[in-house]
Protein backbone atom coordinates (compact mmCIF):
# COMPACT_ATOMS: atom_id res chain seq x y z
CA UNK A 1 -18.74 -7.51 -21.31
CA UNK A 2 -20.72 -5.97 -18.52
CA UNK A 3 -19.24 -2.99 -16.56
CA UNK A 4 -18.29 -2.88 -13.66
CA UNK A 5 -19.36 -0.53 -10.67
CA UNK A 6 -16.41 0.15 -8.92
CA UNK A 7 -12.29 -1.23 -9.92
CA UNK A 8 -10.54 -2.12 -7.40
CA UNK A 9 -6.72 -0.46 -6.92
CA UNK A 10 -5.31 -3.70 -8.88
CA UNK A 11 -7.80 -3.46 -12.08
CA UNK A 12 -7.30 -0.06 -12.18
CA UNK A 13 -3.41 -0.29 -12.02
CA UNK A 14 -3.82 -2.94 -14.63
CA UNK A 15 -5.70 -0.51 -17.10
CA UNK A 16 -3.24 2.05 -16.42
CA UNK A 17 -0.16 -0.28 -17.22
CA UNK A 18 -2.22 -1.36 -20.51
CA UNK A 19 -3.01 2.50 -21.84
CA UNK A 20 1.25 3.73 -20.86
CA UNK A 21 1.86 0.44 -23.35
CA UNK A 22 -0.24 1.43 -25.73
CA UNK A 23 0.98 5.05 -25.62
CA UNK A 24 4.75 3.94 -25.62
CA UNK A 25 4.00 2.03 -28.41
CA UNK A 26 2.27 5.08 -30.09
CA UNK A 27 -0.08 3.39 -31.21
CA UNK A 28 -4.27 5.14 -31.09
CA UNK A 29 -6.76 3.40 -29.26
CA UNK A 30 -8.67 3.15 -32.67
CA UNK A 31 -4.93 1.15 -34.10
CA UNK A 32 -5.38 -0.96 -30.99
CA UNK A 33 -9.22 -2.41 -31.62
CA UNK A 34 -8.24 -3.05 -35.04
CA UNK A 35 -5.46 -5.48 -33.59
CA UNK A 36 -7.90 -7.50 -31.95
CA UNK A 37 -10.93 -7.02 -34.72
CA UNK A 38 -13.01 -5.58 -31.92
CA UNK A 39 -14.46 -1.99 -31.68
CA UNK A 40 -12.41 0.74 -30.17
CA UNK A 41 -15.26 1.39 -27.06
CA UNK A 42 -13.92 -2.42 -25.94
CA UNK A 43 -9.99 -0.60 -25.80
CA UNK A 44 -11.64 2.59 -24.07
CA UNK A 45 -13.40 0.37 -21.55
CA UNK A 46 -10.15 -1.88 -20.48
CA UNK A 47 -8.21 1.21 -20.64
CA UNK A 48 -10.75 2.78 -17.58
CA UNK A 49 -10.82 0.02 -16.02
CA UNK A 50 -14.59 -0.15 -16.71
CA UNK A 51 -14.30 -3.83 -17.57
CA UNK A 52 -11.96 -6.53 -17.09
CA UNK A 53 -9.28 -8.53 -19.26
CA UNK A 54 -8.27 -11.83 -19.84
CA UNK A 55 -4.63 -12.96 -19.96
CA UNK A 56 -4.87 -13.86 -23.08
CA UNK A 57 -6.08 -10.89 -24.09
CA UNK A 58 -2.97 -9.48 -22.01
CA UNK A 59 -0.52 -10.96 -24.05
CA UNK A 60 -2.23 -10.09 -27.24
CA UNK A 61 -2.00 -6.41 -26.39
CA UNK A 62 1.41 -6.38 -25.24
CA UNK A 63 2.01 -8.27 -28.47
CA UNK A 64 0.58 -6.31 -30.58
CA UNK A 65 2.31 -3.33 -28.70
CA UNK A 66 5.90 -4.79 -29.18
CA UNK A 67 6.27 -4.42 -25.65
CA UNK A 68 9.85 -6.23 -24.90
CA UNK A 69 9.12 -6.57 -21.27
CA UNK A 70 8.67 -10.06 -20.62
CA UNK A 71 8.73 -10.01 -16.87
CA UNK A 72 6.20 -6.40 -17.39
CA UNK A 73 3.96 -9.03 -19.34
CA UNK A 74 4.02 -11.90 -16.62
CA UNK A 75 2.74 -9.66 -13.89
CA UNK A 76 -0.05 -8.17 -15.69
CA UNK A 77 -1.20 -10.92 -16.65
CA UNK A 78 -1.46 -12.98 -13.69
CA UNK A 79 -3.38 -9.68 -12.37
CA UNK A 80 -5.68 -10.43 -15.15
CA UNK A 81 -5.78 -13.80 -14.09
CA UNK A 82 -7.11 -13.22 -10.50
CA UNK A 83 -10.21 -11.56 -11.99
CA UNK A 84 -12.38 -13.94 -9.69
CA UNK A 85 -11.05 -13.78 -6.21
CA UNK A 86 -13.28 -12.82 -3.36
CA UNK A 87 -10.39 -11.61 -0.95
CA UNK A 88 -11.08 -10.92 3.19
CA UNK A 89 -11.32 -7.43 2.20
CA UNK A 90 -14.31 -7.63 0.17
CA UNK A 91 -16.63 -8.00 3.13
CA UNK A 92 -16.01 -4.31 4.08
CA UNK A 93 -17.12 -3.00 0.72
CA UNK A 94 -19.66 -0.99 1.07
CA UNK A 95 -18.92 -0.87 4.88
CA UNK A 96 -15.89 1.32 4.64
CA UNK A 97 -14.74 3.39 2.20
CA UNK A 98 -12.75 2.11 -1.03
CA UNK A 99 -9.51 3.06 -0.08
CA UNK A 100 -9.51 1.73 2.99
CA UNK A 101 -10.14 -1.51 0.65
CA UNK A 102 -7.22 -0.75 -1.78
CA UNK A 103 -4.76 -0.03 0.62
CA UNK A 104 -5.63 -4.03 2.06
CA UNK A 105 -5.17 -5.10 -1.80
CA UNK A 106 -2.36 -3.58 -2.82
CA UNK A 107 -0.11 -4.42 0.70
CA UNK A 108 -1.88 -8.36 0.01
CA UNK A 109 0.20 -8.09 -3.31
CA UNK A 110 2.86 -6.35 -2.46
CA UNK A 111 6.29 -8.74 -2.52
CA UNK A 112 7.74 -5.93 -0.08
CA UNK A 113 6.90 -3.37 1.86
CA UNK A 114 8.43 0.63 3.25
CA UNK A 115 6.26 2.88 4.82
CA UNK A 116 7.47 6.19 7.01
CA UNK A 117 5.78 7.21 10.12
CA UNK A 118 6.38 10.71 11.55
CA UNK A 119 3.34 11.03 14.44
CA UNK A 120 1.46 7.24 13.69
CA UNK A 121 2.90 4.26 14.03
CA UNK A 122 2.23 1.87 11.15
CA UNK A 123 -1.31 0.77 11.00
CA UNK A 124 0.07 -2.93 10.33
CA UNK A 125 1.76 -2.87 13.48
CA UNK A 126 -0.93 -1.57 15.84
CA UNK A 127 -2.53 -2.61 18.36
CA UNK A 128 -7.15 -3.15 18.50
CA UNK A 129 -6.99 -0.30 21.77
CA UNK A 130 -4.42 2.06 19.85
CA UNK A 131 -6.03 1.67 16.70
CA UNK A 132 -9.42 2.43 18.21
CA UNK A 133 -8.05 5.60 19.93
CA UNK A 134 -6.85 6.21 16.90
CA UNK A 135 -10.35 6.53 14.77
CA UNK A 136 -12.14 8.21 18.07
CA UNK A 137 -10.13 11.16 17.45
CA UNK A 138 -11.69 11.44 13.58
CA UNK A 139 -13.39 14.58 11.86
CA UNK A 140 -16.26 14.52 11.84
CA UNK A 141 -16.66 12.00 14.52
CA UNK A 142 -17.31 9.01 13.63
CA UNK A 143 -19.94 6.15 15.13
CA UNK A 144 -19.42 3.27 17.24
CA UNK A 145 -20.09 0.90 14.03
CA UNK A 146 -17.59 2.67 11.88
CA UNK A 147 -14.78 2.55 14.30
CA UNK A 148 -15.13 -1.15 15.17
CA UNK A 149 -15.33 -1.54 11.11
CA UNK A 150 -12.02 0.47 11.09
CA UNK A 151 -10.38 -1.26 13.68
CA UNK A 152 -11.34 -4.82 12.77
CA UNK A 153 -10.13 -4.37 8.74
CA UNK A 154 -6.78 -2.89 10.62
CA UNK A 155 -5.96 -5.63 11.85
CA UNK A 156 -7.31 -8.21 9.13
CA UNK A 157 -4.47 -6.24 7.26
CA UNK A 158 -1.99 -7.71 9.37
CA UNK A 159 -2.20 -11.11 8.13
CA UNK A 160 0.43 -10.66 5.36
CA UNK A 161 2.70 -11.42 8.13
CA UNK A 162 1.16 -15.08 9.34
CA UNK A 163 1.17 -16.42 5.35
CA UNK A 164 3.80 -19.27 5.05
CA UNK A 165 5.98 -16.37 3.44
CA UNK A 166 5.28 -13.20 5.06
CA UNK A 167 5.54 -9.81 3.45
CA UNK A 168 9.73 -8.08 3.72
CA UNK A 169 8.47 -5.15 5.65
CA UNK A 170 10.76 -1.84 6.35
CA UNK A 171 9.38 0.82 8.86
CA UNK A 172 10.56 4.29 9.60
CA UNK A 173 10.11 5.82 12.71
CA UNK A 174 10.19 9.35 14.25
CA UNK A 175 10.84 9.27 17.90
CA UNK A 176 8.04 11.61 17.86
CA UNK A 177 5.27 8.91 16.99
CA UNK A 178 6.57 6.90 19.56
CA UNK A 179 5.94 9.08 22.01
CA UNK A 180 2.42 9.69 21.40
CA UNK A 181 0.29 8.45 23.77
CA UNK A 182 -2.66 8.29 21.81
CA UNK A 183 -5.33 6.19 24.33
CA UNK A 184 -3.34 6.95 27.51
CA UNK A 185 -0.18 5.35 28.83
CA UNK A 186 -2.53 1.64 29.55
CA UNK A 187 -2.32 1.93 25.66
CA UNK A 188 0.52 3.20 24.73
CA UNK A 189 2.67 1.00 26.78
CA UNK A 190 1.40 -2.51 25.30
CA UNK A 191 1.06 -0.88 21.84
CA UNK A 192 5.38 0.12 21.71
CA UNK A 193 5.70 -3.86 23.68
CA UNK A 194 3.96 -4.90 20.67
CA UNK A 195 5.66 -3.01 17.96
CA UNK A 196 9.26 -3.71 19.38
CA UNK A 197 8.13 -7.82 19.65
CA UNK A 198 7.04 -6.97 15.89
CA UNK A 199 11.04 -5.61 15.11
CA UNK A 200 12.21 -10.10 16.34
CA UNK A 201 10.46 -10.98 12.95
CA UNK A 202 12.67 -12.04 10.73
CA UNK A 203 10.57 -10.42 7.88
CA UNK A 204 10.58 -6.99 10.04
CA UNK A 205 12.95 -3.81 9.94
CA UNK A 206 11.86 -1.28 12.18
CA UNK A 207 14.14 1.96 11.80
CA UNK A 208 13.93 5.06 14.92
CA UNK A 209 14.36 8.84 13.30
CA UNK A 210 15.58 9.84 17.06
CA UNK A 211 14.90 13.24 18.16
CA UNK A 212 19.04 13.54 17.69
CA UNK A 213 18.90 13.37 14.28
CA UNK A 214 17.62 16.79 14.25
CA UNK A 215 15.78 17.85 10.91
CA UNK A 216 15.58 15.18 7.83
CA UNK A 217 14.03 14.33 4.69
CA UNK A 218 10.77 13.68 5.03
CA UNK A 219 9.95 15.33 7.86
CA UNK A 220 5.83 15.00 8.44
CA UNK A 221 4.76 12.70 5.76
CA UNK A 222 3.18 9.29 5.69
CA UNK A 223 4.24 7.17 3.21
CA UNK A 224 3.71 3.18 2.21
CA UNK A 225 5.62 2.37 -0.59
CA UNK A 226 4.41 -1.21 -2.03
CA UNK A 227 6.64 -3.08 -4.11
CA UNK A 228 5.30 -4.91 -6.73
CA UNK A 229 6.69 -8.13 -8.78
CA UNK A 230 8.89 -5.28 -11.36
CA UNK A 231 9.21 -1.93 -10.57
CA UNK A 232 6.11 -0.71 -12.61
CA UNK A 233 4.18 -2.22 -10.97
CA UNK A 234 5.36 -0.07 -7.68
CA UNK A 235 2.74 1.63 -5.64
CA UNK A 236 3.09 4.57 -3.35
CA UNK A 237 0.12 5.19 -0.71
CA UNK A 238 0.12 8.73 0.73
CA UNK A 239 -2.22 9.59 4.32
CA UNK A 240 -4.36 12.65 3.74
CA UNK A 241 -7.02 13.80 6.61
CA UNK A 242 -9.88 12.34 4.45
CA UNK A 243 -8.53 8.94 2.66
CA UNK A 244 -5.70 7.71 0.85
CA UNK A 245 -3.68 9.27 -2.06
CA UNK A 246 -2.84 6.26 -4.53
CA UNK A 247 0.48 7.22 -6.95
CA UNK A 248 2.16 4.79 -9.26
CA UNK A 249 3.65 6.98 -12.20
CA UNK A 250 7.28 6.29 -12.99
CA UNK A 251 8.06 9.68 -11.98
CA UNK A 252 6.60 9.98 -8.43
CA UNK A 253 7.93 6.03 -7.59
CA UNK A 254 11.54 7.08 -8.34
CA UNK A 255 11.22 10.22 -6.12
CA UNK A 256 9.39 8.39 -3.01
CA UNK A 257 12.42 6.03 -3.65
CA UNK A 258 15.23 8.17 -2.94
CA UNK A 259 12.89 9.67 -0.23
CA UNK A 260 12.84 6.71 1.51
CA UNK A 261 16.58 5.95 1.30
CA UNK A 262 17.62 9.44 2.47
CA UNK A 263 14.90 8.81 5.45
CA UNK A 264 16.78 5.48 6.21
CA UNK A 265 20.12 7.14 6.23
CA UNK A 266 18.93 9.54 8.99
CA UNK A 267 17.80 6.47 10.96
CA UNK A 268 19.41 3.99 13.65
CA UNK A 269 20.40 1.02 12.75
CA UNK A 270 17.57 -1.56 13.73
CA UNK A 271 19.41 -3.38 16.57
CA UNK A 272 19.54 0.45 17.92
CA UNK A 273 15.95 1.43 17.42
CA UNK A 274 14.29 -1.78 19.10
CA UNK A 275 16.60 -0.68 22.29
CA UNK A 276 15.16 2.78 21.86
CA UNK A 277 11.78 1.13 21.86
CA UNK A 278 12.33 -0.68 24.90
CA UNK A 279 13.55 2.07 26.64
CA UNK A 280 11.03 4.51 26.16
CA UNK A 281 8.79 1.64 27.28
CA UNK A 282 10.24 1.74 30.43
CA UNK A 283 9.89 5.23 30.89
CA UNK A 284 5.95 4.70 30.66
């Protein structure tokens, strides 16, 4: 099977789930291409994500693993089973850089959604003119091209909320990011009228950190945290300066968790925060 030249987020995650059953199992990668009659390279390669996986093959492993996890098994297996697709996405690779591309795959996948904002607002909820004020501010500067390629796969991200069932989403805000008027009030003003129409969706929970609240857990992260269809097959996406931070061990997901609760607890309740929206709307 040929390899390929760069995994996606998904086949990687896939790989990963695949070696931690293995290694629960305790079973060697050598034990492991015996199972199958097939030489142990073939194991290394899934394992690395280097090549893909059938769902049969799927179920064999996790067979052969004694993995009791039937609902584990399911979802990695229809991941192996969408091998094939040629999501929106794709058209930026190449164009942007890959995590830009996994952070589109792994919110497409997601069956629901928390991120925490302390000085952005959430990148699925902005608007072309704040987004593009957004990416002018980058280091090192970036050109015309590769903003408008920023700004366009922004907001071809935002169509997990026009599907026929659109993504559960949770947002935490700090007053703080509200108040940045990133672009000038002309774009601030339309980008927090936006964002507070965004909170009427019924699929949408948009939670204010107000300046009240004093200090809180938290405080100056960015965090999405992507549920998948069991909880191993959670995501967490970090913000760095230079491109995304991807972590899905059981460890880190249970920790970004409770993070996310205590963050919520030192938030308004959501028919409070869209009124705290509006209002510093009119203040603009």
């Amino acid at each position: 099977m040929a390899s390929r030249p760069a995994p996606t987020a998904r086949q990687r995650r896939l790989a990963t789930e695949l070696r931690r059953m293995r290694e629960q199992a305790d079973i060697s990668v050598q034990q492991a291409a015996a199972m199958l009659g097939a030489d142990r390279t073939m194991v290394a390669h899934i394992e690395a994500a280097r090549t893909g996986v059938s769902e049969e093959r799927v179920r064999r492993l996790a067979c052969n693993y004694a993995c009791p996890d039937e609902a584990l098994i399911e979802a990695l297996a229809v991941m192996a089973g969408t091998r094939g697709d040629q999501p929106w996405w794709e058209e930026y690779r190449g164009k942007l850089p890959d995590g830009f591309l996994d952070i589109s795959e792994i919110e497409h996948h997601a069956t629901r959604i928390r991120t925490a904002q302390t000085v952005h607002l959430p990148g699925l909820f902005q608007t072309e003119e704040h987004a593009r004020a957004i990416f002018d501010l980058s280091v090192p500067a970036l050109r015309r091209l590769d903003v408008e390629l920023r700004v366009a796969h922004r907001m071809g991200r935002q169509g997990i909320f026009d599907r026929e069932s659109p993504t559960p989403y949770v947002g935490i805000i700090h007053e703080a990011a509200l108040r940045m008027q990133f672009g000038g009030p002309a774009v601030a003003r339309p980008q927090l009228e936006f964002l507070a129409d965004a909170a009427d969706r019924e699929n949408v929970t948009l939670l204010v950190i107000p300046f009240s609240a004093g200090s809180f857990y938290g405080a100056g992260q960015s965090i999405l945290y992507a549920e998948g269809p069991v909880p191993q097959l959670d995501t967490v996406q970090l913000d760095t300066a230079y491109g995304a931070h991807f972590a899905d061990s059981p460890t880190p997901l249970a920790n970004y968790r409770s993070l996310l609760d205590l963050m919520e607890d030192s938030a308004l309740p959501a028919d409070e925060s869209q009124k705290l929206i509006r209002s510093i709307v009119r203040e603009m």
